[in-house]
N, C-alpha and C. Protein backbone atom coordinates (compact mmCIF):
# COMPACT_ATOMS: atom_id res chain seq x y z
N UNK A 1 0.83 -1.19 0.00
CA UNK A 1 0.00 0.00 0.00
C UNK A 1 0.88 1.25 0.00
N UNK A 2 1.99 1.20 0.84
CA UNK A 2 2.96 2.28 0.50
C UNK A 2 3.44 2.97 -0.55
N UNK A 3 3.45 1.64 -1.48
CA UNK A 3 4.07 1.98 -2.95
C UNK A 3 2.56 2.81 -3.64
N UNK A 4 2.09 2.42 -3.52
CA UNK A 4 0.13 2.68 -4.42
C UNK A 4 0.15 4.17 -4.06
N UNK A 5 0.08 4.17 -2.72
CA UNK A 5 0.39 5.86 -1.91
C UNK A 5 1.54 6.91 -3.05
N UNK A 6 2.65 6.11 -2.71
CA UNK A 6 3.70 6.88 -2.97
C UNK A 6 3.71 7.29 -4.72
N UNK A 7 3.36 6.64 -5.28
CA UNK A 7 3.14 6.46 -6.76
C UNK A 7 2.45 7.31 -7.72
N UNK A 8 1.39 8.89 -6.21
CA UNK A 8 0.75 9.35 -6.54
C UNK A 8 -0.45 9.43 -7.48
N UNK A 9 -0.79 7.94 -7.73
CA UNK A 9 -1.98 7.76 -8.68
C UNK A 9 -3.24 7.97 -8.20
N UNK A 10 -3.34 8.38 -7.61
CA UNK A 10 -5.07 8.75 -7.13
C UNK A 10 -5.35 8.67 -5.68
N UNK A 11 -6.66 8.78 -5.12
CA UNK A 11 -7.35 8.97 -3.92
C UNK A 11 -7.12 7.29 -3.48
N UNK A 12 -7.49 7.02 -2.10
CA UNK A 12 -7.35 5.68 -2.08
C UNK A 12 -8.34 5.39 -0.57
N UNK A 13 -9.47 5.26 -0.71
CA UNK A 13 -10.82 5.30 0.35
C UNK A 13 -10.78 3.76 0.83
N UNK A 14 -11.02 3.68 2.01
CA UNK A 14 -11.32 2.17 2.93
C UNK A 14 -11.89 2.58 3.87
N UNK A 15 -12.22 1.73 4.73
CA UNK A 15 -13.45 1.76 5.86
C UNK A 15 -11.91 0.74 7.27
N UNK A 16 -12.18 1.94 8.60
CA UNK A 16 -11.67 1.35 8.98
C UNK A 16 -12.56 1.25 10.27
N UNK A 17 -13.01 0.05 11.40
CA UNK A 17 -13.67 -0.13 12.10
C UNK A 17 -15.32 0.71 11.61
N UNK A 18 -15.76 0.34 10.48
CA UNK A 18 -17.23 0.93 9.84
C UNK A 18 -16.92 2.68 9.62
N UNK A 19 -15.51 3.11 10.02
CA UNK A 19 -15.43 4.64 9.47
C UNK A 19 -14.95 4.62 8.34
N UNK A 20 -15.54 5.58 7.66
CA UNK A 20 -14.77 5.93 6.34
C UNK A 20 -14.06 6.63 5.89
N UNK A 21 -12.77 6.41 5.63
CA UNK A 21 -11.12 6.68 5.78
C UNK A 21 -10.74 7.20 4.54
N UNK A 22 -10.05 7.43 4.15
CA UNK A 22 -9.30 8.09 2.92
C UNK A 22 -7.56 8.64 2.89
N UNK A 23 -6.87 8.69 1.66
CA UNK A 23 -5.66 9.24 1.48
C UNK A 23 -5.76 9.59 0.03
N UNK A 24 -5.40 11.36 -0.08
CA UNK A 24 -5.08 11.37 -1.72
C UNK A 24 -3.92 12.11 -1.33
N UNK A 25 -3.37 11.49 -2.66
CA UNK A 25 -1.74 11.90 -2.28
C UNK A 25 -1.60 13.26 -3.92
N UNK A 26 -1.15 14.69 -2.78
CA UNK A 26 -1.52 15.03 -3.74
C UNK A 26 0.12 15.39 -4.88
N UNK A 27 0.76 15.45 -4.03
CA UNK A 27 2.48 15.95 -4.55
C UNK A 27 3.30 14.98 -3.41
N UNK A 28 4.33 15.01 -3.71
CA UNK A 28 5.38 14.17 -3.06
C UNK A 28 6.04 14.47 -1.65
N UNK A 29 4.65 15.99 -1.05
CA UNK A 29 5.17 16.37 0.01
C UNK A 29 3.54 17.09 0.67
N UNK A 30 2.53 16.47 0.24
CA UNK A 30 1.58 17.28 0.36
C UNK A 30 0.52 15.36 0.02
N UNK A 31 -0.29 15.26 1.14
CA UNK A 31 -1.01 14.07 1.50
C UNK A 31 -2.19 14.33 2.65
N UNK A 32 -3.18 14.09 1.70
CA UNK A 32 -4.21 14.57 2.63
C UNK A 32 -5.14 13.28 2.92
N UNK A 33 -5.42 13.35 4.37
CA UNK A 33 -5.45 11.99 5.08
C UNK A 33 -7.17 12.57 6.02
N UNK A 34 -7.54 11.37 6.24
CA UNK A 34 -8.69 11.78 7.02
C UNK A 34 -9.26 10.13 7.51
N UNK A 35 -10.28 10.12 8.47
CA UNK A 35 -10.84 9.21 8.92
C UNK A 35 -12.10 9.69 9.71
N UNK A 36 -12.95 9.52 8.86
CA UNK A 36 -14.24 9.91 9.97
C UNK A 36 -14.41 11.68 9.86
N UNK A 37 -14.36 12.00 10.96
CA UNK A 37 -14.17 13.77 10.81
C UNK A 37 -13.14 14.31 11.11
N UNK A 38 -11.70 13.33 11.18
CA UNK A 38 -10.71 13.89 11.45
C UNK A 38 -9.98 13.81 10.09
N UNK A 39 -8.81 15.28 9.96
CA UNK A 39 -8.66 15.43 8.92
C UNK A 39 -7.46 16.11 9.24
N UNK A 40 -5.88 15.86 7.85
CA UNK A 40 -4.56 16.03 8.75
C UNK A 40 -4.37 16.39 7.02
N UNK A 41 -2.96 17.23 6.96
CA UNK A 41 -2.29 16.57 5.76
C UNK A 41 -0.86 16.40 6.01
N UNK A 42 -0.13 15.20 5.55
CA UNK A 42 1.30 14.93 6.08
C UNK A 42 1.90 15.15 4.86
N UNK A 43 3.42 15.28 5.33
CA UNK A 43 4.30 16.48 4.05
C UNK A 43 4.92 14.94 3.75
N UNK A 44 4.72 13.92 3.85
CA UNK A 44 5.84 12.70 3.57
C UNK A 44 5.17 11.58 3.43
N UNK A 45 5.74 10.19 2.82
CA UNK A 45 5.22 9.05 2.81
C UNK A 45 5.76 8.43 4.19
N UNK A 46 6.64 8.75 4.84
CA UNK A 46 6.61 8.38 6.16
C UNK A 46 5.59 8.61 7.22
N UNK A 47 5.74 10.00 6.78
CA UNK A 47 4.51 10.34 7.83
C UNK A 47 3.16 9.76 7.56
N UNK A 48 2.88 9.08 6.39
CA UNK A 48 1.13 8.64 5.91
C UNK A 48 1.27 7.88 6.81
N UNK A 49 2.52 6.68 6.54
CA UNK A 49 2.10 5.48 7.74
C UNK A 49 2.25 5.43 8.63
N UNK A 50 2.70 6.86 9.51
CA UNK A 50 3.15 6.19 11.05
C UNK A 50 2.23 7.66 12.09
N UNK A 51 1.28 8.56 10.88
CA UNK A 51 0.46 9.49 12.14
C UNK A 51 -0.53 8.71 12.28
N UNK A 52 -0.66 8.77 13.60
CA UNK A 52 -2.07 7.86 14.12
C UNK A 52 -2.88 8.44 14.15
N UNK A 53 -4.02 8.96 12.75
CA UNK A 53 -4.62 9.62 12.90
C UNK A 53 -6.34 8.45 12.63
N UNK A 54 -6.02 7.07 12.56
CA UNK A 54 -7.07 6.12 12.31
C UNK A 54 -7.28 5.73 13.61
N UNK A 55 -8.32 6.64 14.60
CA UNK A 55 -8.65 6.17 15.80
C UNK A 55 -7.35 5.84 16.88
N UNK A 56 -6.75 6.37 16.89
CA UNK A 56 -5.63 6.51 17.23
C UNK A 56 -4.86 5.40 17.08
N UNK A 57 -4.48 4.98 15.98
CA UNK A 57 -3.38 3.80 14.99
C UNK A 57 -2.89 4.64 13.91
N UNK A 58 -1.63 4.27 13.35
CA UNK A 58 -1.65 4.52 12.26
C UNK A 58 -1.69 3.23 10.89
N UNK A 59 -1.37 4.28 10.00
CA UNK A 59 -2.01 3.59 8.48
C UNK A 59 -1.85 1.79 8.64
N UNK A 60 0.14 1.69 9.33
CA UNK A 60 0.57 0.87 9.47
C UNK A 60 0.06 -0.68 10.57
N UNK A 61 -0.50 0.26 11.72
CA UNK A 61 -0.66 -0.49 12.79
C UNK A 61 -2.40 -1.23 12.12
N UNK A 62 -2.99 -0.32 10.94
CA UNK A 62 -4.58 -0.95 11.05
C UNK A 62 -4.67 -1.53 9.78
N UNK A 63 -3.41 -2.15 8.81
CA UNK A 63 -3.07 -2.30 7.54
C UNK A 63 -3.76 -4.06 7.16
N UNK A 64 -3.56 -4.68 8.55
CA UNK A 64 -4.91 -6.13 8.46
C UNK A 64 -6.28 -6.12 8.68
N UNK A 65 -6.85 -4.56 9.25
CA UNK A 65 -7.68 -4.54 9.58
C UNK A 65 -8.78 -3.64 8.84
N UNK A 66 -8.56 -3.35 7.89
CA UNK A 66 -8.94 -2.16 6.87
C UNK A 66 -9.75 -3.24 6.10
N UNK A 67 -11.02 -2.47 5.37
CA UNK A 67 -11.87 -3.27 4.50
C UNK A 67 -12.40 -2.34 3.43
N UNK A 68 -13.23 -2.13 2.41
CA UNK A 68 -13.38 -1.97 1.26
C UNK A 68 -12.83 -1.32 0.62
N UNK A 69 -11.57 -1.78 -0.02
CA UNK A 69 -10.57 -0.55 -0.53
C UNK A 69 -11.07 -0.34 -2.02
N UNK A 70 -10.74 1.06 -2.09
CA UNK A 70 -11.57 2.29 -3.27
C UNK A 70 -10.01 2.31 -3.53
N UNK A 71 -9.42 1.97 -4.82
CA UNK A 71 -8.13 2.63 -5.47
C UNK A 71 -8.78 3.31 -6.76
């Protein structure tokens, strides 16, 4: 999923615990992230996977637990 992210090809929507989550990546330093009504944008592909902004996890920690992915 990192690579899909990083690759900048589009928005990328999943549902995490029945919320509905999202990442569009928009430049290589500019990533806008959200879950539910929380809403962040991180300047890095590091930062996508490691702010815990998914109920307090990040991208990484909820990456088995994620369900209907929108690429």
């Amino acid at each position: 999923m990192k690579n899909r992210i990083a690759s900048l090809s589009g928005f990328i929507g999943f549902d995490y615990n029945d919320t509905p989550c999202g990442i569009d990546p928009i430049n290589q330093s500019h990533f806008e992230m959200w879950c539910g009504n929380d809403y962040i944008t991180a300047k890095s592909i590091d930062e996508v996977m490691t702010t815990k902004i998914f109920n307090g996890n990040s991208l990484t920690d909820i990456f088995d637990k994620i369900t209907n992915f929108d690429f």
